[in-house]
N, C-alpha and C. Protein backbone atom coordinates (compact mmCIF):
# COMPACT_ATOMS: atom_id res chain seq x y z
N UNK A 1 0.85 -1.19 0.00
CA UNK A 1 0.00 0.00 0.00
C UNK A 1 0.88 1.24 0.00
N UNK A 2 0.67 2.16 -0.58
CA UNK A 2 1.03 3.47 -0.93
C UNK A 2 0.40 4.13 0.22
N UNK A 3 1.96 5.00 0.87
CA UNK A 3 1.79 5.88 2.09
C UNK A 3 1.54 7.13 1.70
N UNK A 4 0.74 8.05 2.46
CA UNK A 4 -0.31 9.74 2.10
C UNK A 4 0.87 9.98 3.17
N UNK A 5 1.56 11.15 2.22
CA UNK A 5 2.67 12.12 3.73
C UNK A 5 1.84 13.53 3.23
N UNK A 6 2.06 13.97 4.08
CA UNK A 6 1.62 15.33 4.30
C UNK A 6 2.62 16.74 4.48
N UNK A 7 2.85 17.06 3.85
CA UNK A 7 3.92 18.20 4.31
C UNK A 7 3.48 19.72 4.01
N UNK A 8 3.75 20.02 5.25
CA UNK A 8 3.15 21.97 5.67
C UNK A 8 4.04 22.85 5.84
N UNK A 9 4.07 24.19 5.74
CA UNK A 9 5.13 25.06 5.86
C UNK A 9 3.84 25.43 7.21
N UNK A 10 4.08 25.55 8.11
CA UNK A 10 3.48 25.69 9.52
C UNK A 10 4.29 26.43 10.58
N UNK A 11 3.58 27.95 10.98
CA UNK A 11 4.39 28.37 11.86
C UNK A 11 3.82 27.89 13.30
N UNK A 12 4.55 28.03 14.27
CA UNK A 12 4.06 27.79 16.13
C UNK A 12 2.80 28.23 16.19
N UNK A 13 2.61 29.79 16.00
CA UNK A 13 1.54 30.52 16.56
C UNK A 13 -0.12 29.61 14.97
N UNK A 14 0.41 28.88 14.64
CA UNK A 14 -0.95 28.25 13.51
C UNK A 14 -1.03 28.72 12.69
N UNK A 15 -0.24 29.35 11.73
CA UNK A 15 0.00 30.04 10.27
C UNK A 15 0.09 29.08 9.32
N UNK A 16 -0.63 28.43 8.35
CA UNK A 16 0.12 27.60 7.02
C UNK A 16 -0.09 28.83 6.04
N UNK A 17 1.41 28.60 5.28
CA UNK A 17 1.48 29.75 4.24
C UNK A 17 2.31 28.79 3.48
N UNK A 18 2.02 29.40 1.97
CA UNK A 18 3.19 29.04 1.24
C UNK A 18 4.05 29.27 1.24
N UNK A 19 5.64 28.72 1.05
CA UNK A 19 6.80 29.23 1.28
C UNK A 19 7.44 30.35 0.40
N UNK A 20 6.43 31.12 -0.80
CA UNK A 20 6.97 31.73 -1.50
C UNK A 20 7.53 33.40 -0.91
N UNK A 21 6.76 34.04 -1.13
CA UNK A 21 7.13 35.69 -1.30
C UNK A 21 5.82 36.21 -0.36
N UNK A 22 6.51 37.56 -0.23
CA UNK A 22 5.41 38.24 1.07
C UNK A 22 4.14 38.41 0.08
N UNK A 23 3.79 38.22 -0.81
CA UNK A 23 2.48 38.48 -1.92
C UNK A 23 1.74 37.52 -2.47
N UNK A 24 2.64 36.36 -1.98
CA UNK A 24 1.97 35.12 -2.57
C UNK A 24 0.75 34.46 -2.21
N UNK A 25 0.49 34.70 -0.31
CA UNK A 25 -0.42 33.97 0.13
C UNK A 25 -0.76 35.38 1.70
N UNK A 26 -2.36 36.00 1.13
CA UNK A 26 -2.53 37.05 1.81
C UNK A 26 -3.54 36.82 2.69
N UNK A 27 -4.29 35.70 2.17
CA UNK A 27 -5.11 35.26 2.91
C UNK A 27 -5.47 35.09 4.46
N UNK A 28 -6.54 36.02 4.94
CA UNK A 28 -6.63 36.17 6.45
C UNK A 28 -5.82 37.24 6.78
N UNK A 29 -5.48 38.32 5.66
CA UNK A 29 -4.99 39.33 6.07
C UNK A 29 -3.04 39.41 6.78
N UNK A 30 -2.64 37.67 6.76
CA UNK A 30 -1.61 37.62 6.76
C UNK A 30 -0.35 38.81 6.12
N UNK A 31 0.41 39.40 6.68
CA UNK A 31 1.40 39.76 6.03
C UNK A 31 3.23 39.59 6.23
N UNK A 32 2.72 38.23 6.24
CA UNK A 32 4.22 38.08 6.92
C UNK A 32 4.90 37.04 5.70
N UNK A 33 4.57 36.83 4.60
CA UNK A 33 4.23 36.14 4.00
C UNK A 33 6.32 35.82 2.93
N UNK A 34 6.82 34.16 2.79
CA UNK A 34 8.16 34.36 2.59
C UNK A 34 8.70 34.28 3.85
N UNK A 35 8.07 33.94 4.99
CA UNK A 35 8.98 33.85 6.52
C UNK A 35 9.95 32.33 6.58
N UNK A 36 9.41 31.92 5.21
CA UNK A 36 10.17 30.45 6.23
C UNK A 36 11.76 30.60 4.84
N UNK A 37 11.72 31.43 4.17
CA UNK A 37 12.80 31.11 3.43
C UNK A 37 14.08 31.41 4.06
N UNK A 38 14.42 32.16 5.15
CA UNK A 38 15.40 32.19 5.91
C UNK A 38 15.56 31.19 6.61
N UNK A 39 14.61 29.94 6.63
CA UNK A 39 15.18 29.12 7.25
C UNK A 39 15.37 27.36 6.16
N UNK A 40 15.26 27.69 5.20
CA UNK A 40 16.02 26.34 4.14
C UNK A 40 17.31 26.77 3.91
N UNK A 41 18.27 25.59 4.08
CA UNK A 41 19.00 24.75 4.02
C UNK A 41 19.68 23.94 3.53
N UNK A 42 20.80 23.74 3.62
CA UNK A 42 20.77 22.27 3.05
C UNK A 42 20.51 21.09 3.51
N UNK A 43 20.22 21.15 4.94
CA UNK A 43 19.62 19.78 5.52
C UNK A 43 18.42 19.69 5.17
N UNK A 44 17.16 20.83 5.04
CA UNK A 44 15.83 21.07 4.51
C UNK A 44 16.04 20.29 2.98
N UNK A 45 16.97 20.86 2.32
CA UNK A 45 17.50 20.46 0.57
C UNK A 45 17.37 19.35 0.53
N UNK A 46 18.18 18.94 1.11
CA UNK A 46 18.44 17.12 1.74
C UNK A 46 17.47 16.37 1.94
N UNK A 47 16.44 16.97 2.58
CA UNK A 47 15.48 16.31 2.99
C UNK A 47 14.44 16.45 2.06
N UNK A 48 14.29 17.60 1.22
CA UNK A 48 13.58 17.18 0.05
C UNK A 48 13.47 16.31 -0.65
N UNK A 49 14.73 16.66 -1.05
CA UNK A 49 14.99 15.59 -2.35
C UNK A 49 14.86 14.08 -1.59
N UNK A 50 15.42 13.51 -0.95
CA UNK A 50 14.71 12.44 -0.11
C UNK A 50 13.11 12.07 -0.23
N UNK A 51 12.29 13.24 -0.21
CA UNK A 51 11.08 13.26 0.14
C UNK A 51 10.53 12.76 -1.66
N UNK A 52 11.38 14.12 -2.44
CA UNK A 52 10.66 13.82 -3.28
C UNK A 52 11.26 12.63 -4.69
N UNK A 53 12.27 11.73 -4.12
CA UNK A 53 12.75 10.44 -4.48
C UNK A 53 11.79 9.36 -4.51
N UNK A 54 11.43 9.78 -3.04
CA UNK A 54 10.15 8.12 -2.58
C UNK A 54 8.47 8.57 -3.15
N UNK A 55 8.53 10.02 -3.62
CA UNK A 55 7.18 10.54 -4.21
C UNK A 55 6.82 10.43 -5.57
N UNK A 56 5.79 9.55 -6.33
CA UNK A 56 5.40 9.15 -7.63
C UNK A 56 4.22 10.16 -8.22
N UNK A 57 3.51 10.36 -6.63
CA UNK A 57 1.80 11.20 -7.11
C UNK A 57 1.82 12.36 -6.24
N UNK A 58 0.62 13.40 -6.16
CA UNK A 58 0.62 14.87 -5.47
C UNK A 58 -0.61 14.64 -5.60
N UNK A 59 -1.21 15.57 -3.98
CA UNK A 59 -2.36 15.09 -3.93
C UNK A 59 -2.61 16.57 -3.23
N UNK A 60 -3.40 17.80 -4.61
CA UNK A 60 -3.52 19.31 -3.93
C UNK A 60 -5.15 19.43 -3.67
N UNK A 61 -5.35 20.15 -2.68
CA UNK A 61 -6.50 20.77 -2.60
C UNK A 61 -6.93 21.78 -3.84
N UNK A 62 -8.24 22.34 -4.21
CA UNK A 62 -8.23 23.51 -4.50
C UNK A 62 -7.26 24.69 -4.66
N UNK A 63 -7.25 25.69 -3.53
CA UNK A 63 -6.39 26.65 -3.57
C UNK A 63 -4.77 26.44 -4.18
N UNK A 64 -4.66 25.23 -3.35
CA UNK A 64 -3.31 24.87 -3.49
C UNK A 64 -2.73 24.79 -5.23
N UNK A 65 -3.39 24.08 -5.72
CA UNK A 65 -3.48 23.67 -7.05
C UNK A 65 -3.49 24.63 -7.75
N UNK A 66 -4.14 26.03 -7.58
CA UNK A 66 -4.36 26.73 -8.76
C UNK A 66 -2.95 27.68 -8.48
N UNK A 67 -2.61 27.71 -7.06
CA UNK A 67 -1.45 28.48 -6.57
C UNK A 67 0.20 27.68 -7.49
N UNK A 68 -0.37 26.52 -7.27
CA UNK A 68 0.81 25.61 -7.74
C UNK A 68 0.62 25.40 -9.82
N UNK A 69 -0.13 25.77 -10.05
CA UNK A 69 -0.48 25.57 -11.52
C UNK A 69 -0.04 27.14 -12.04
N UNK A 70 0.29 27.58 -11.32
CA UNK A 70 0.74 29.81 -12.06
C UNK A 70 1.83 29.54 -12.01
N UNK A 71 2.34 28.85 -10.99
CA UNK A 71 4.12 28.71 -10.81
C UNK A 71 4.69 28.08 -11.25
N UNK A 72 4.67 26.68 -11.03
CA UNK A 72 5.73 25.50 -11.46
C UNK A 72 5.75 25.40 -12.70
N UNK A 73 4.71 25.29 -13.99
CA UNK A 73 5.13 24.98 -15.56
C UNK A 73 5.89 25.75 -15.96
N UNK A 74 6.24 27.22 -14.95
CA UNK A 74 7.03 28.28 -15.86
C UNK A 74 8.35 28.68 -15.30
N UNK A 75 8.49 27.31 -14.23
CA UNK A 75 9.86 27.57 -13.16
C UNK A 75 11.13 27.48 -14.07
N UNK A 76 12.21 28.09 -13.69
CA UNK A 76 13.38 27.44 -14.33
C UNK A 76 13.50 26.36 -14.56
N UNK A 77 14.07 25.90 -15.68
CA UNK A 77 14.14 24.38 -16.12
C UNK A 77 15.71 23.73 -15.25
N UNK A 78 16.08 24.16 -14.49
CA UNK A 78 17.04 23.82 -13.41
C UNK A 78 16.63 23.35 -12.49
N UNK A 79 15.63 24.25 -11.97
CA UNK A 79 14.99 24.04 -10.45
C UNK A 79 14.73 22.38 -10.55
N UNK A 80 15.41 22.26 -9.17
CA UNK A 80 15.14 20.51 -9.50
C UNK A 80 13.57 20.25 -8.70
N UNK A 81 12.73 20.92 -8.12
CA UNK A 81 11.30 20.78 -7.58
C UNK A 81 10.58 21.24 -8.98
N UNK A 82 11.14 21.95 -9.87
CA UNK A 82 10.18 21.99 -11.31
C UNK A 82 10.19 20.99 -11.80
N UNK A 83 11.59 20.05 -11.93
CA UNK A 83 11.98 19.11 -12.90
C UNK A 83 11.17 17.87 -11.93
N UNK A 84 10.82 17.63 -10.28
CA UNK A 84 9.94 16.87 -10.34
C UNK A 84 8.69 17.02 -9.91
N UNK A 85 8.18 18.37 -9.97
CA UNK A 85 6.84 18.58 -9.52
C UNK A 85 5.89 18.77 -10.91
N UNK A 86 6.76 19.00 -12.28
CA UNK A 86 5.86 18.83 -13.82
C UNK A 86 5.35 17.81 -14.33
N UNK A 87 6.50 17.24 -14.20
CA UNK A 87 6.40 15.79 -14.95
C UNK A 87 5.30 14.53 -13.95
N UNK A 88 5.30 14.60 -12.58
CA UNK A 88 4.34 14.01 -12.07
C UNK A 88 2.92 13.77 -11.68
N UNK A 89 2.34 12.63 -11.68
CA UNK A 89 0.95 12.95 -11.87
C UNK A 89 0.34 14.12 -10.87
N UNK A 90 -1.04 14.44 -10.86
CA UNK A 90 -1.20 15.17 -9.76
C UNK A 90 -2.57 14.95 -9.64
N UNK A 91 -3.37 15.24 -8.56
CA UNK A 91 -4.57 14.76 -7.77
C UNK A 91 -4.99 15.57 -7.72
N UNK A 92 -6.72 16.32 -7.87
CA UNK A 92 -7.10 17.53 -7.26
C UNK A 92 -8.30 17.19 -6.88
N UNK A 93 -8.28 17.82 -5.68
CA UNK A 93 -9.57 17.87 -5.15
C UNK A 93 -10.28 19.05 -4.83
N UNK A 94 -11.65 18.43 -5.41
CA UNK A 94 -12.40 20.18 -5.76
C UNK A 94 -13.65 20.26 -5.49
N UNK A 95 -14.25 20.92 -5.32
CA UNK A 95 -16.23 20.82 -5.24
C UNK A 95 -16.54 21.72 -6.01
N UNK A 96 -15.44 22.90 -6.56
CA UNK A 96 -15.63 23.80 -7.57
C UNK A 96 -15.23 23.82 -9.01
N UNK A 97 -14.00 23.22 -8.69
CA UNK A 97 -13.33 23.22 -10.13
C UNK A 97 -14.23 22.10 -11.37
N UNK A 98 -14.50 22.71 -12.86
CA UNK A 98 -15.03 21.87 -13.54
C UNK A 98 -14.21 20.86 -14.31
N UNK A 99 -12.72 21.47 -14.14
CA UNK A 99 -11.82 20.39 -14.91
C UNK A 99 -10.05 20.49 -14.25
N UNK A 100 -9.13 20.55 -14.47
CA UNK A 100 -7.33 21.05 -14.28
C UNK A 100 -6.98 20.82 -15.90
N UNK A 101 -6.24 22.08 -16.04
CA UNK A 101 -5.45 22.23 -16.66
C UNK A 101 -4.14 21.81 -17.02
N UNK A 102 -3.34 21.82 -15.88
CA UNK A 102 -1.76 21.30 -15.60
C UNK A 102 -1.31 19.97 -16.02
N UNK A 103 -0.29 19.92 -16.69
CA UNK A 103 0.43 18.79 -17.37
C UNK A 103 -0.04 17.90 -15.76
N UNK A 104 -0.49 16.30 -16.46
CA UNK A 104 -0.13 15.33 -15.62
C UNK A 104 -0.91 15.83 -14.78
N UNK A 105 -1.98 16.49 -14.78
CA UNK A 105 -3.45 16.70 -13.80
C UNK A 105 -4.59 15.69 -13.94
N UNK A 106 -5.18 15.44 -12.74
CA UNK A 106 -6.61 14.77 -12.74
C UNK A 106 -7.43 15.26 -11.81
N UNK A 107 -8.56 15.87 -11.47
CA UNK A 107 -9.69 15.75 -11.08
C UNK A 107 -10.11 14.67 -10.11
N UNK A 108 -10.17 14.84 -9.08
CA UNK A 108 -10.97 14.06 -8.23
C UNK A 108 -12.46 14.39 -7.99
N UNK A 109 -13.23 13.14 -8.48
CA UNK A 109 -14.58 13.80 -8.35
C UNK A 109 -15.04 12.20 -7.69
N UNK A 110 -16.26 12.92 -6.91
CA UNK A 110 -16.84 12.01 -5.98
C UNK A 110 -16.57 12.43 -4.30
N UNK A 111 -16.85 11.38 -3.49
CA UNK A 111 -16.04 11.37 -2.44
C UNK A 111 -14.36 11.10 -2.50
N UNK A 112 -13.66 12.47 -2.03
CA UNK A 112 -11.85 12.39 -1.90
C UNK A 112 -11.86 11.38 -0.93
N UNK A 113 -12.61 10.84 -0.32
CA UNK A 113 -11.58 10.32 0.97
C UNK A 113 -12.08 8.60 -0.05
N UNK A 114 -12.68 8.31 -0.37
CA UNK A 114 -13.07 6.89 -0.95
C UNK A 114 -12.19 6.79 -2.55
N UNK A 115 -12.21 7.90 -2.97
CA UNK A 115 -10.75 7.62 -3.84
C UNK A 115 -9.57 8.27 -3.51
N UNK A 116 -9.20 8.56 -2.64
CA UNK A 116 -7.58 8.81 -1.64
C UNK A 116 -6.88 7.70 -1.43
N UNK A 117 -8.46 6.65 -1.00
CA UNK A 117 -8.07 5.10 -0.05
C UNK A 117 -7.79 4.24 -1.57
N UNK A 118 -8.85 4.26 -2.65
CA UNK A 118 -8.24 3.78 -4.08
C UNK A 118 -6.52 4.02 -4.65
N UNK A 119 -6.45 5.18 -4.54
CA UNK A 119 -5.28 6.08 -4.84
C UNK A 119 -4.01 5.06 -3.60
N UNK A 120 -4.37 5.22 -2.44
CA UNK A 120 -3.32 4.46 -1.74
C UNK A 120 -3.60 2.39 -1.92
N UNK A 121 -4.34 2.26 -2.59
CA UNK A 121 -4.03 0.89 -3.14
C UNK A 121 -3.62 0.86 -4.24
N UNK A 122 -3.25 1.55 -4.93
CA UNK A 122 -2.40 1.36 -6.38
C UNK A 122 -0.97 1.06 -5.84
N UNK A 123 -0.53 0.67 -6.73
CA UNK A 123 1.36 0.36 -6.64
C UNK A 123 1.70 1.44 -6.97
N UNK A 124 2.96 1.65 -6.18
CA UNK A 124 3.63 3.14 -6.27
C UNK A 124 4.38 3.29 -5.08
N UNK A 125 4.93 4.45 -5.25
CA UNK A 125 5.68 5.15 -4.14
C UNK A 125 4.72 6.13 -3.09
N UNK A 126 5.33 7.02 -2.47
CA UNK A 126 4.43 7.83 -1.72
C UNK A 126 3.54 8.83 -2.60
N UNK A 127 2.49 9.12 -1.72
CA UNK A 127 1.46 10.41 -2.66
C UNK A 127 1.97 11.36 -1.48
N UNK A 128 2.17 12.64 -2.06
CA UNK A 128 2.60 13.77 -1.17
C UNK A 128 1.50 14.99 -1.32
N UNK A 129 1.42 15.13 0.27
CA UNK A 129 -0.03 16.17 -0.37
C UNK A 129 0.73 17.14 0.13
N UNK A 130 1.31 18.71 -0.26
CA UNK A 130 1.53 19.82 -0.48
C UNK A 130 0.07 20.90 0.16
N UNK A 131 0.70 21.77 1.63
CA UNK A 131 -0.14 22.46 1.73
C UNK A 131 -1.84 21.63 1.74
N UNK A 132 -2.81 22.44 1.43
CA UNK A 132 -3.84 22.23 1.27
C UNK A 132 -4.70 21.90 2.73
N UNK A 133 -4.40 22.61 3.56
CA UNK A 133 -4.85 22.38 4.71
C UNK A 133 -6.64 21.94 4.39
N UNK A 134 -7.51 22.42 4.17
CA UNK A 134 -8.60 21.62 4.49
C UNK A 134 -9.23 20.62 4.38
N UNK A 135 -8.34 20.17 2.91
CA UNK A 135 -8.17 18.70 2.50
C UNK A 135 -7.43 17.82 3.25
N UNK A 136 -6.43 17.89 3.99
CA UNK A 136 -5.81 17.76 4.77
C UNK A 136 -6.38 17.12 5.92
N UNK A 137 -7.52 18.19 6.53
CA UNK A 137 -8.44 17.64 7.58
C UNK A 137 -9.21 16.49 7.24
N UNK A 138 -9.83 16.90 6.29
CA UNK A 138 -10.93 15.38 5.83
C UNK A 138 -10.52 14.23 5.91
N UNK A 139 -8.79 14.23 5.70
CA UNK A 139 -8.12 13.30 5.28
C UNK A 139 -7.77 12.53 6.72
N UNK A 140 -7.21 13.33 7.51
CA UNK A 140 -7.21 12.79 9.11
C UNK A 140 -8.54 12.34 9.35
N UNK A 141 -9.39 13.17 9.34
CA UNK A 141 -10.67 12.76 9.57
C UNK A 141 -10.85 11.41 9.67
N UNK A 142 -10.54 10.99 8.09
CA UNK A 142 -10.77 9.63 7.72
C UNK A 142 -10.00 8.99 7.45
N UNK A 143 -8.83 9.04 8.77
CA UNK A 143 -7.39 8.55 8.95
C UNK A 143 -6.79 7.09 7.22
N UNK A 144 -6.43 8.70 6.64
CA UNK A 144 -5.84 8.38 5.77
C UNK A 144 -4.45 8.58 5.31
N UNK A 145 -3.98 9.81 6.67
CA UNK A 145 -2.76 10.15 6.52
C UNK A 145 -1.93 9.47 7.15
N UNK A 146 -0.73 8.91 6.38
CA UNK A 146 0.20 8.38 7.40
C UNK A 146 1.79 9.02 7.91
N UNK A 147 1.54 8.43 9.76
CA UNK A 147 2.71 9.40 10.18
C UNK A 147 4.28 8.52 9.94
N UNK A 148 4.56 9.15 10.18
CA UNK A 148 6.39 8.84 9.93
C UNK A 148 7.48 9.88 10.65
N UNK A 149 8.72 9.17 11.13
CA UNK A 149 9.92 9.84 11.41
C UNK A 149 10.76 10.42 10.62
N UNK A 150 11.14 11.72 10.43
CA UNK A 150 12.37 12.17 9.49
C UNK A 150 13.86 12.12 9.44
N UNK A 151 14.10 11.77 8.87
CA UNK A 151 15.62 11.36 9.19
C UNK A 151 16.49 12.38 9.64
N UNK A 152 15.70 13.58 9.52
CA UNK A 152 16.97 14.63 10.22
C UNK A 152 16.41 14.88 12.01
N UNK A 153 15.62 14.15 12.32
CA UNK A 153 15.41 14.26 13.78
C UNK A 153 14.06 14.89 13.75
N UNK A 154 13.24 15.37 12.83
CA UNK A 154 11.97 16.08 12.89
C UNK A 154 11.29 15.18 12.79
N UNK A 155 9.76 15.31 13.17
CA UNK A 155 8.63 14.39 13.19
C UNK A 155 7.58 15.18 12.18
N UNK A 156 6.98 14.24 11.05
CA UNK A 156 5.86 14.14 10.52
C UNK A 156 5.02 14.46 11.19
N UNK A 157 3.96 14.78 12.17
CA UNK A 157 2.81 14.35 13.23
C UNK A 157 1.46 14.15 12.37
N UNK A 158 0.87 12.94 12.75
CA UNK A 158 -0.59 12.99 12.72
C UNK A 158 -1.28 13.12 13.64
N UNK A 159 -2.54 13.84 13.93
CA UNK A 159 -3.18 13.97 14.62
C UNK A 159 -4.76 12.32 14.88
N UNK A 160 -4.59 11.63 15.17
CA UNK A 160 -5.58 10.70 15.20
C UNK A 160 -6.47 10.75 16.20
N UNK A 161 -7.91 11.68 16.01
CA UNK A 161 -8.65 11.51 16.86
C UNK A 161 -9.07 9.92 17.97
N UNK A 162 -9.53 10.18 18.72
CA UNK A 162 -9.49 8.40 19.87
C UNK A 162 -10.95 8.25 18.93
């Protein structure tokens, strides 16, 4: 079975933002926006590419998706997160959207959490869901996310209601 990781740019005080630029993600009146780029790395680097070695599929919410569909087809052809965030399939989940656009896009329609659990019985590597906090929830909800240790000493966390 194919493991659902989850990965957030998450500050202490409960902020998820994207890691881009103070303009990228204003939402809730945020303006702090670009805070976490002072803190990648090369152990962060490291741990990407790790991350995104064992990753075959992407699994975005809404917002996330359309945020991630302006950026990545037009990234430098260097950037090694362009070279594997284009070419791979990708998952969306929507109640609005009528179709995706983006190379290597699909549409999730129906219940997400009854094809998430399809999606993690296919053969493959990990599905990485990027951001997308409210999709995110449903997904705990219907403990579909799985937790794991990071090799640089950080923890994954899931939250599993009793």
């Amino acid at each position: 079975m194919r493991m659902l990781r989850v990965i957030e740019f998450l500050s202490l005080d409960g902020v998820m933002q994207a890691p881009g630029t103070p303009e990228e993600d204003t939402e809730g009146g945020f303006q702090h926006g670009g805070w976490q780029r002072p803190y990648f790395d090369d152990v962060l680097g490291a741990t990407t590419a790790t991350g995104m070695a064992a990753t075959d599929a992407y699994l975005f919410g809404r917002k996330t998706y359309q945020a991630m569909a302006a950026y990545w087809p037009t990234a430098p052809d260097d950037d090694p997160h362009a070279q594997h965030l284009n070419p791979t399939p990708k998952y969306v989940a929507s109640r609005t959207l009528q179709g995706v656009e983006r190379q290597n896009a699909a549409l999730i329609k129906g219940d997400v959490a009854e094809e998430v659990a399809k999606l993690k019985e296919q053969p493959g590597k990990n599905i990485a869901v990027l951001g997308s906090g409210d999709l995110v929830q449903t997904l705990i909800r219907r403990d579909l996310v799985d937790s794991k240790a990071t090799s640089t000493g950080g923890v994954i966390l899931t939250y599993r209601p009793a």
